[in-house]
C-alpha atoms as a PDB file:
ATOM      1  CA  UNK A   1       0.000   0.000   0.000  1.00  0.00           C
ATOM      2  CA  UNK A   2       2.776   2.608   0.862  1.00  0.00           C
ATOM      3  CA  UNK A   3       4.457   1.917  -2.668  1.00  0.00           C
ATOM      4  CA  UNK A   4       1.428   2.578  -4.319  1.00  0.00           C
ATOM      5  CA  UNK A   5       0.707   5.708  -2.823  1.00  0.00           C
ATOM      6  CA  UNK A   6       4.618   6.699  -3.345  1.00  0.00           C
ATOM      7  CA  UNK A   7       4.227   5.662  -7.151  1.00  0.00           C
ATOM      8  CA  UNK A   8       1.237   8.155  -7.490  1.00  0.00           C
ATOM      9  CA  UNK A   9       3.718  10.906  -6.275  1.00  0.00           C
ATOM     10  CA  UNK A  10       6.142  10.110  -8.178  1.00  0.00           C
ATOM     11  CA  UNK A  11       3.993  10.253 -11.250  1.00  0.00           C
ATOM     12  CA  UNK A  12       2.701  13.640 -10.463  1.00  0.00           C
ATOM     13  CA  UNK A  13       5.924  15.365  -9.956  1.00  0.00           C
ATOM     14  CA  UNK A  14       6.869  14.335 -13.739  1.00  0.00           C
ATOM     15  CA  UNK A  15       3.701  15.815 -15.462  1.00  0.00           C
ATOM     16  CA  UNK A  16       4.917  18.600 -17.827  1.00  0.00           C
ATOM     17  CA  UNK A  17       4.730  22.419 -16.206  1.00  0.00           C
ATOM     18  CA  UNK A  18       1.996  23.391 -18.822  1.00  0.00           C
ATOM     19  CA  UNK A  19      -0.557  20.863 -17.357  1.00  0.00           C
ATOM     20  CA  UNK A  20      -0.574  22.990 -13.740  1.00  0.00           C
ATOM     21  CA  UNK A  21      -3.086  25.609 -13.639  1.00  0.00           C
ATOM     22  CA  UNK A  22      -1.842  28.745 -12.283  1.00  0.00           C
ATOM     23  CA  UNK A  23      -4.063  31.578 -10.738  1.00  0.00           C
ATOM     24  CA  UNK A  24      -3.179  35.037 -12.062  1.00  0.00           C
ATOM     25  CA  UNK A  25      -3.290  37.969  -9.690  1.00  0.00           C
ATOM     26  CA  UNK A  26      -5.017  41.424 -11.435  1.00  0.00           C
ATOM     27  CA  UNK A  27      -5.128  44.720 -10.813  1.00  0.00           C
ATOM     28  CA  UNK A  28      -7.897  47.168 -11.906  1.00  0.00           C
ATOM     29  CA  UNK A  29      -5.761  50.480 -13.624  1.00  0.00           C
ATOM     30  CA  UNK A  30      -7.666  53.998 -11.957  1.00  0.00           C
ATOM     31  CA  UNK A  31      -9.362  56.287 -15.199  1.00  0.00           C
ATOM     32  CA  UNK A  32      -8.800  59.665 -13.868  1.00  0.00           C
ATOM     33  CA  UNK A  33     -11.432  61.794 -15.677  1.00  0.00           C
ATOM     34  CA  UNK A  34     -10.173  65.047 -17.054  1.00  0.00           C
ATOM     35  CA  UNK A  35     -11.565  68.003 -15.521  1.00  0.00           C
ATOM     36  CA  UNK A  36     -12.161  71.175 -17.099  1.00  0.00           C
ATOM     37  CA  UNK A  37      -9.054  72.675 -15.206  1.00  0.00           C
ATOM     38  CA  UNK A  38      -6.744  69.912 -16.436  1.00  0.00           C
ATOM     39  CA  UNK A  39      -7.963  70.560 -20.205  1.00  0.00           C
ATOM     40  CA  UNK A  40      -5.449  72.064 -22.489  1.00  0.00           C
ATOM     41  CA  UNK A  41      -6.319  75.924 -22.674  1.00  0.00           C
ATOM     42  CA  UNK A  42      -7.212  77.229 -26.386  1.00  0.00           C
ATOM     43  CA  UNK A  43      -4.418  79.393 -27.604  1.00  0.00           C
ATOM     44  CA  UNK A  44      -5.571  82.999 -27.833  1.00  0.00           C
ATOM     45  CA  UNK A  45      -5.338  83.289 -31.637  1.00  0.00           C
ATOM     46  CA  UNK A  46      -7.813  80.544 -32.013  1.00  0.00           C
ATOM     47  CA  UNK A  47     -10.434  82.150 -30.441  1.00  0.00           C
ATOM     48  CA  UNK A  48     -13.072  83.551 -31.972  1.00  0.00           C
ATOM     49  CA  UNK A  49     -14.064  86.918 -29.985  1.00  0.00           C
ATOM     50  CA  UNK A  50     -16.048  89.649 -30.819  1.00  0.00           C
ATOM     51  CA  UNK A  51     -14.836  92.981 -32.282  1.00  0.00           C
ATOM     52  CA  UNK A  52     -15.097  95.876 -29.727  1.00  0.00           C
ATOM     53  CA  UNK A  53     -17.430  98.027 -30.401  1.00  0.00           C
ATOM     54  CA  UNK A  54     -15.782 101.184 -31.397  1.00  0.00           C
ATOM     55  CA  UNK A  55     -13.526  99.099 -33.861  1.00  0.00           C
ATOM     56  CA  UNK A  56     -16.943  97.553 -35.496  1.00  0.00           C
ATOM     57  CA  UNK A  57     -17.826 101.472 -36.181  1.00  0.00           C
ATOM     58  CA  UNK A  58     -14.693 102.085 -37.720  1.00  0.00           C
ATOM     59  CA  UNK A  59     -14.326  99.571 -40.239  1.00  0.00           C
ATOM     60  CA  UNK A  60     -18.453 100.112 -41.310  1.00  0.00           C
ATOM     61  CA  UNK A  61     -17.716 104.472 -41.395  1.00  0.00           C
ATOM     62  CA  UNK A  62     -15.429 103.432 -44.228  1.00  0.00           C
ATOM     63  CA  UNK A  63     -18.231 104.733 -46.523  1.00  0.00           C
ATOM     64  CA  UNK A  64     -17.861 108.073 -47.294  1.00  0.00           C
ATOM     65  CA  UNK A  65     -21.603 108.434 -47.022  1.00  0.00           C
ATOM     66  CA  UNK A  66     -21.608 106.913 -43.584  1.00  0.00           C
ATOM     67  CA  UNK A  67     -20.510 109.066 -40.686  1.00  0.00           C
ATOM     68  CA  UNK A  68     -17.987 108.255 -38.537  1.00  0.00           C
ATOM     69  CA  UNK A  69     -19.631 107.364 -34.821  1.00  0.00           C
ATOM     70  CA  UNK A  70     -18.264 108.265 -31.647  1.00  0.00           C
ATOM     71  CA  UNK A  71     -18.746 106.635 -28.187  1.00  0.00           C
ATOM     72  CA  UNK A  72     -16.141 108.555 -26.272  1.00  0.00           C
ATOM     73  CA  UNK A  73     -17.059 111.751 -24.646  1.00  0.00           C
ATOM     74  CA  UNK A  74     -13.758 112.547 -23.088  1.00  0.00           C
ATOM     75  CA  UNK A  75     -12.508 113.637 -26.892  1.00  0.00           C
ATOM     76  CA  UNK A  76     -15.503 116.187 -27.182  1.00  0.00           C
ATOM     77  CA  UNK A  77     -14.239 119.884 -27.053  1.00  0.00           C
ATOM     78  CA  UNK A  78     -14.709 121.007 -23.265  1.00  0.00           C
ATOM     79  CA  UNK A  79     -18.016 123.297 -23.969  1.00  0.00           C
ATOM     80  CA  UNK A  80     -19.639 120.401 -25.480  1.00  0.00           C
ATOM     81  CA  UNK A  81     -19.228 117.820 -22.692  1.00  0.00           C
ATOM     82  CA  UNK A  82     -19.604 120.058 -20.092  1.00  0.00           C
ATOM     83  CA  UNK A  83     -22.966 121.104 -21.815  1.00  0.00           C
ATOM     84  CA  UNK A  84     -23.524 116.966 -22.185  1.00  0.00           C
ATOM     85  CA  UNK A  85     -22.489 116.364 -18.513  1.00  0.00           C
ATOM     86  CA  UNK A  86     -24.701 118.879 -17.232  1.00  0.00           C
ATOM     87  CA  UNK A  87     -27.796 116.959 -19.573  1.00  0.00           C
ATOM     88  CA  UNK A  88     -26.993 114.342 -18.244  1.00  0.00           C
ATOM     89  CA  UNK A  89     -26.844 114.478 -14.949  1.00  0.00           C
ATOM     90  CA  UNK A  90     -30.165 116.711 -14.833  1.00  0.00           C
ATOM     91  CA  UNK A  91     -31.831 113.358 -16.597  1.00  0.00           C
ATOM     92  CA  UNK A  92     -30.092 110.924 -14.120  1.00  0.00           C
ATOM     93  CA  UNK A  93     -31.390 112.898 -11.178  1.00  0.00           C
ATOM     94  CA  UNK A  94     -34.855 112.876 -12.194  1.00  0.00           C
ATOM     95  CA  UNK A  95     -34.792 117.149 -11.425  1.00  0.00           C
ATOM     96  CA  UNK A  96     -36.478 119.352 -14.095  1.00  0.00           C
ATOM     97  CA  UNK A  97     -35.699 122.650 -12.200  1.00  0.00           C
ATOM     98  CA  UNK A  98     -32.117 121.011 -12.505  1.00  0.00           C
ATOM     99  CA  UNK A  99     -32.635 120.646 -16.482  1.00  0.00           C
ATOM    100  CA  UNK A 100     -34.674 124.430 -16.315  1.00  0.00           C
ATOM    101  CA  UNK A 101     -31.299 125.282 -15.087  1.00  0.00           C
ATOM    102  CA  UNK A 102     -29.494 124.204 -18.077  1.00  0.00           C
ATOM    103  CA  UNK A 103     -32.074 124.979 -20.947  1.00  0.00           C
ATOM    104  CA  UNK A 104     -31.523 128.387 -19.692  1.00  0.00           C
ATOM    105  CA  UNK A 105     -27.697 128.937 -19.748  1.00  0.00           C
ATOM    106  CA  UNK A 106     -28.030 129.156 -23.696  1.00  0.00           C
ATOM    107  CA  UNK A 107     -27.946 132.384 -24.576  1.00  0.00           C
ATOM    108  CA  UNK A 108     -31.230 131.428 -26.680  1.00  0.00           C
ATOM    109  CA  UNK A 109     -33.890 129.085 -25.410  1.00  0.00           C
ATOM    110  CA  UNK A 110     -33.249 125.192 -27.406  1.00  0.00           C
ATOM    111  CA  UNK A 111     -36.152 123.798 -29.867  1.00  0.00           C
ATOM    112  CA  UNK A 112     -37.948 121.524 -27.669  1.00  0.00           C
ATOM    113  CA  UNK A 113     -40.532 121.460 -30.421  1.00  0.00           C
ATOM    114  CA  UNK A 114     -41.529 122.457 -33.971  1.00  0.00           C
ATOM    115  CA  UNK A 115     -44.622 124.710 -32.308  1.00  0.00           C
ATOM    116  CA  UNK A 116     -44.566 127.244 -29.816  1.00  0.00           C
ATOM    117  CA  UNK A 117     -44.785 126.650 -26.387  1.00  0.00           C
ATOM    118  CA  UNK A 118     -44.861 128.030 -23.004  1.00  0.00           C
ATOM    119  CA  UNK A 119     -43.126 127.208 -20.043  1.00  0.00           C
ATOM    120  CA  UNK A 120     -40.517 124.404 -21.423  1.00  0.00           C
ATOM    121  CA  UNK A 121     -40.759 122.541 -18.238  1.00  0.00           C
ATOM    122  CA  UNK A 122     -44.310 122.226 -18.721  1.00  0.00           C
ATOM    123  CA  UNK A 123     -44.093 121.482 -22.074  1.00  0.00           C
ATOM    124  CA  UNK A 124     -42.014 118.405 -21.188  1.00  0.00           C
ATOM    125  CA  UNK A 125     -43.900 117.364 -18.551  1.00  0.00           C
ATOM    126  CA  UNK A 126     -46.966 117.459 -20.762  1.00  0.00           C
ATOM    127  CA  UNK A 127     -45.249 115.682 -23.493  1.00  0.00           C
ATOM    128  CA  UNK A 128     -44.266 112.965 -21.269  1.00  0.00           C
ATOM    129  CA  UNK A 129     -46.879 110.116 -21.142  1.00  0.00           C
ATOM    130  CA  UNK A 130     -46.169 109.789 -17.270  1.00  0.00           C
ATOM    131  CA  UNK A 131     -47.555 113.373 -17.285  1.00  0.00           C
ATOM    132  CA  UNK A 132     -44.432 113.990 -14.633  1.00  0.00           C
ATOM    133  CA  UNK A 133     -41.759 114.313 -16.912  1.00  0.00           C
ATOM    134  CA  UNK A 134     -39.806 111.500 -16.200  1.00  0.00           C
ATOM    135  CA  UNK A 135     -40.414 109.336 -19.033  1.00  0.00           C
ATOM    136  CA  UNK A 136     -38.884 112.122 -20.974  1.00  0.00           C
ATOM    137  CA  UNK A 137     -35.764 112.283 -18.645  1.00  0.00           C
ATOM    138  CA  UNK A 138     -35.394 108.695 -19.309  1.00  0.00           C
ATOM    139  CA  UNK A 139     -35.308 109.863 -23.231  1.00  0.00           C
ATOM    140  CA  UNK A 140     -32.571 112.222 -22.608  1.00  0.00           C
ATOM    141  CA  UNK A 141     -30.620 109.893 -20.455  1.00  0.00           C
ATOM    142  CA  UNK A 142     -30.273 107.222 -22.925  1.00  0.00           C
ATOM    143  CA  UNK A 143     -30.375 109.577 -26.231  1.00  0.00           C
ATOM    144  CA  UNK A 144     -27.045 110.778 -24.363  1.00  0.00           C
ATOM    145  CA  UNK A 145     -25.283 107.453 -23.780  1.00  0.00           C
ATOM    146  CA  UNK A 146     -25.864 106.461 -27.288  1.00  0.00           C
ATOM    147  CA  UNK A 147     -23.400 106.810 -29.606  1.00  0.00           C
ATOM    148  CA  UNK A 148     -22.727 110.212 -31.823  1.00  0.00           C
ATOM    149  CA  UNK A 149     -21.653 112.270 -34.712  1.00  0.00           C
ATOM    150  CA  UNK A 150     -19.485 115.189 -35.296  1.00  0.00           C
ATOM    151  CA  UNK A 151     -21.120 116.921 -38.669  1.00  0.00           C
ATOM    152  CA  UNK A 152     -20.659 120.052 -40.626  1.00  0.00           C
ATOM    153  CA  UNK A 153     -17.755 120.720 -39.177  1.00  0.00           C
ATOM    154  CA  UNK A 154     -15.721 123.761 -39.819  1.00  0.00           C
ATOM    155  CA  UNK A 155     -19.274 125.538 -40.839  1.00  0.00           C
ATOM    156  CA  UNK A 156     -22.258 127.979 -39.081  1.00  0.00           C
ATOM    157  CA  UNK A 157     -23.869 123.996 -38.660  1.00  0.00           C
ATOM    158  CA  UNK A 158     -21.237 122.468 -37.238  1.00  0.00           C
ATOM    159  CA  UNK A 159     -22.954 120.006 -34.532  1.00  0.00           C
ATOM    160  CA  UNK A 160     -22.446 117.128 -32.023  1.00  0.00           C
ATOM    161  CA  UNK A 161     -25.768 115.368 -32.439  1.00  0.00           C
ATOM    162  CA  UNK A 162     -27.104 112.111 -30.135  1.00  0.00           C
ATOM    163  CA  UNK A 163     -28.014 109.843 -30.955  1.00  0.00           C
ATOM    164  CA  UNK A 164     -26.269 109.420 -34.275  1.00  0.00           C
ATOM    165  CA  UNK A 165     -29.175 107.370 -35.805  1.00  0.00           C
ATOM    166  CA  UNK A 166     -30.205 111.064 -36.661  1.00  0.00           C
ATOM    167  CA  UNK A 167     -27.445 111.139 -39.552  1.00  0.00           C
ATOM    168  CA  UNK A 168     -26.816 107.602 -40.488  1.00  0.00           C
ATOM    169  CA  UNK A 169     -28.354 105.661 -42.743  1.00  0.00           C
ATOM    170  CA  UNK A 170     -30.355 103.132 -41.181  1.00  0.00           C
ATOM    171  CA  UNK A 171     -30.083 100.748 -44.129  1.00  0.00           C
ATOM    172  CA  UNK A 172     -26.602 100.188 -42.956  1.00  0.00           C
ATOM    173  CA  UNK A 173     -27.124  99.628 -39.285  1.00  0.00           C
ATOM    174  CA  UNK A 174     -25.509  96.311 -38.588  1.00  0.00           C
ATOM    175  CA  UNK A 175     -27.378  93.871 -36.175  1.00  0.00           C
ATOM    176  CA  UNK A 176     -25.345  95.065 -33.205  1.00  0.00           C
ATOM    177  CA  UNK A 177     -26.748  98.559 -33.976  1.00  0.00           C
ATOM    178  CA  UNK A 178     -30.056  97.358 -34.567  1.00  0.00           C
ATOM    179  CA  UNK A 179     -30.172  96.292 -31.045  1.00  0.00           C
ATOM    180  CA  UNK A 180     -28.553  99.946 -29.681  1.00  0.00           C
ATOM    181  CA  UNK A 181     -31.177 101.703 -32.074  1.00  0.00           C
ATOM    182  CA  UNK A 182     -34.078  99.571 -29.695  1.00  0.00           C
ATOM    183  CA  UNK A 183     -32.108 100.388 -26.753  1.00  0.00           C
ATOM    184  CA  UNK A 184     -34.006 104.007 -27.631  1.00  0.00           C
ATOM    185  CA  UNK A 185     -37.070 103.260 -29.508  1.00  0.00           C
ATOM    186  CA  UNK A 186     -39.957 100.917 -29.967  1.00  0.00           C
ATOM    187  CA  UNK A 187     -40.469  98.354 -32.993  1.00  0.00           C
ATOM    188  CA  UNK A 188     -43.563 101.331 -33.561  1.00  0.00           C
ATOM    189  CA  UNK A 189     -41.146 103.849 -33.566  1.00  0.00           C
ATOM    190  CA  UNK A 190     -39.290 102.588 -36.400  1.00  0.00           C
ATOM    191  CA  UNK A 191     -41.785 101.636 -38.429  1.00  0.00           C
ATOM    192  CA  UNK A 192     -43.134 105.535 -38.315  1.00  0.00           C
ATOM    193  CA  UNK A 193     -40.011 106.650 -38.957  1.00  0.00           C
ATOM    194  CA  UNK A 194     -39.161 104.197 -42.193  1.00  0.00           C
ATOM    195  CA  UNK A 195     -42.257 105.414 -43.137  1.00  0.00           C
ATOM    196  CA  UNK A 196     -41.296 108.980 -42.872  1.00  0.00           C
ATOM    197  CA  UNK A 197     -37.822 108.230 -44.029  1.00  0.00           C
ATOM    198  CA  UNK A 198     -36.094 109.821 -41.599  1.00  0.00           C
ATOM    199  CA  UNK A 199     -35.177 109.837 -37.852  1.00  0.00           C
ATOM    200  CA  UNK A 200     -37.952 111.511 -36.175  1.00  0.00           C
ATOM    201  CA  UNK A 201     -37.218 110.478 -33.033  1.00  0.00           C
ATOM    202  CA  UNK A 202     -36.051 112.954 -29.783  1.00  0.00           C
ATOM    203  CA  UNK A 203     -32.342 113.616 -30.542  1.00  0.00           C
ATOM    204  CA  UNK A 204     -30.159 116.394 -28.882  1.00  0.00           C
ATOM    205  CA  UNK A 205     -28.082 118.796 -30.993  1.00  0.00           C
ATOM    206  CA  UNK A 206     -25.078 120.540 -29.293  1.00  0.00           C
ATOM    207  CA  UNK A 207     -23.016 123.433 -30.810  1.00  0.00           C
ATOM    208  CA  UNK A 208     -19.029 123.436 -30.380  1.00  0.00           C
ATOM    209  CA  UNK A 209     -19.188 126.463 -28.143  1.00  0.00           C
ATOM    210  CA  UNK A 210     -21.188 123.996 -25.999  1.00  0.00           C
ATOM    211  CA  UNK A 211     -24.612 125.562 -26.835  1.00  0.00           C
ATOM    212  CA  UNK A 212     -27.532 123.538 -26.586  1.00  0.00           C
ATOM    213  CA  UNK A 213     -29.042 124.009 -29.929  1.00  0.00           C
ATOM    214  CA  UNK A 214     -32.100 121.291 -29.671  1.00  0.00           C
ATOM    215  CA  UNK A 215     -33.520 118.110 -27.586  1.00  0.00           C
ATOM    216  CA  UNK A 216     -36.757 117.354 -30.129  1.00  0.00           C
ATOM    217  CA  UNK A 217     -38.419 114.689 -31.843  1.00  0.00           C
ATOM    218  CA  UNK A 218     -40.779 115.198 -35.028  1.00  0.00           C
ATOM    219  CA  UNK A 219     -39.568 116.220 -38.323  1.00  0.00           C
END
């Protein structure tokens, strides 16, 4: 009996290697996702950012029959932005003795509209559909932020006029402008004045001896 178990070891230790199964050990390798701060950052020339706006206005006033428009207010002559400062600010405050103020530093009273009037206070606060007047402050406020235009210059017309959708053709606006133009009027507006064929919509008119020459609409 002990030689036959002995024989049955023996056998066993001469079976080939291949014929023992072996257990393999794994593993599992960690995926680290990749999070937005560990992406590769887009080079700057491959980016595709908007034009600012000023040099949008400058490559459509190319056209000799389009003015050129202006956004910054610290290259106005002094008169002129003090004149626009003191507009301004009058509209911002939501004073009308403040604005009385100012209409009357001209040497003569500014158009407010194509008809006589009386007081121009009272005028404005009529014309106003608030009845108060501040609906037409408003007006003033963001006429004066728009962009503008420097025209006739070097003649008795010379102007700065806001906004400058008073003196450029509004075939040309560009969809950016489109969306300043709205800024300032209503989808009614325009279609009155396309009908009309003009701007006919409050704009402000300012001499360069800073004289307030105008804040009207109508044609």
């Amino acid at each position: 009996m002990a030689r036959t178990i002995a024989a049955v070891v023996a056998g066993l230790c001469l079976l080939p290697a291949a014929s023992v199964a072996k257990t393999v050990t794994t593993e599992p390798i960690p995926v680290v996702p990749e999070t937005s701060s560990q992406a590769a950052p887009i080079p700057n020339e491959q980016l595709d950012l908007p034009e600012t706006r000023e040099q949008t206005v400058a490559e459509t006033s190319s056209d000799l029959a389009t003015p050129q428009v202006y956004y910054n207010t610290s290259t106005l002559p002094k008169p002129v932005a003090r004149m626009h400062a003191q507009l301004k600010e009058a509209a911002l405050y939501g004073d009308l003795e403040r604005l009385r103020m100012v209409l009357e530093s001209n040497e003569l009273p500014p158009t407010l509209s194509f008809t006589d009037i009386g007081d121009p206070i009272d005028f404005l606060k009529e014309s106003s559909g608030d009845g108060e007047g501040f609906e037409i402050l408003a007006i003033l406020a963001d006429t004066l932020d728009a962009g503008f235009v420097h025209v006739d210059a070097g003649t008795p017309q010379e102007m700065y006029i806001w906004p400058y959708f008073a003196r450029y053709p509004l075939s040309n606006l560009t969809p950016d402008q489109k969306v300043e133009m709205y800024r300032i009027i209503t989808a009614g507006d325009y279609a009155e004045i396309e009908e009309f064929g003009a701007w006919t919509f409050y704009r402000v008119g300012i001499g360069p001896d800073g004289t307030l020459h105008y804040f009207v609409a109508g044609d």
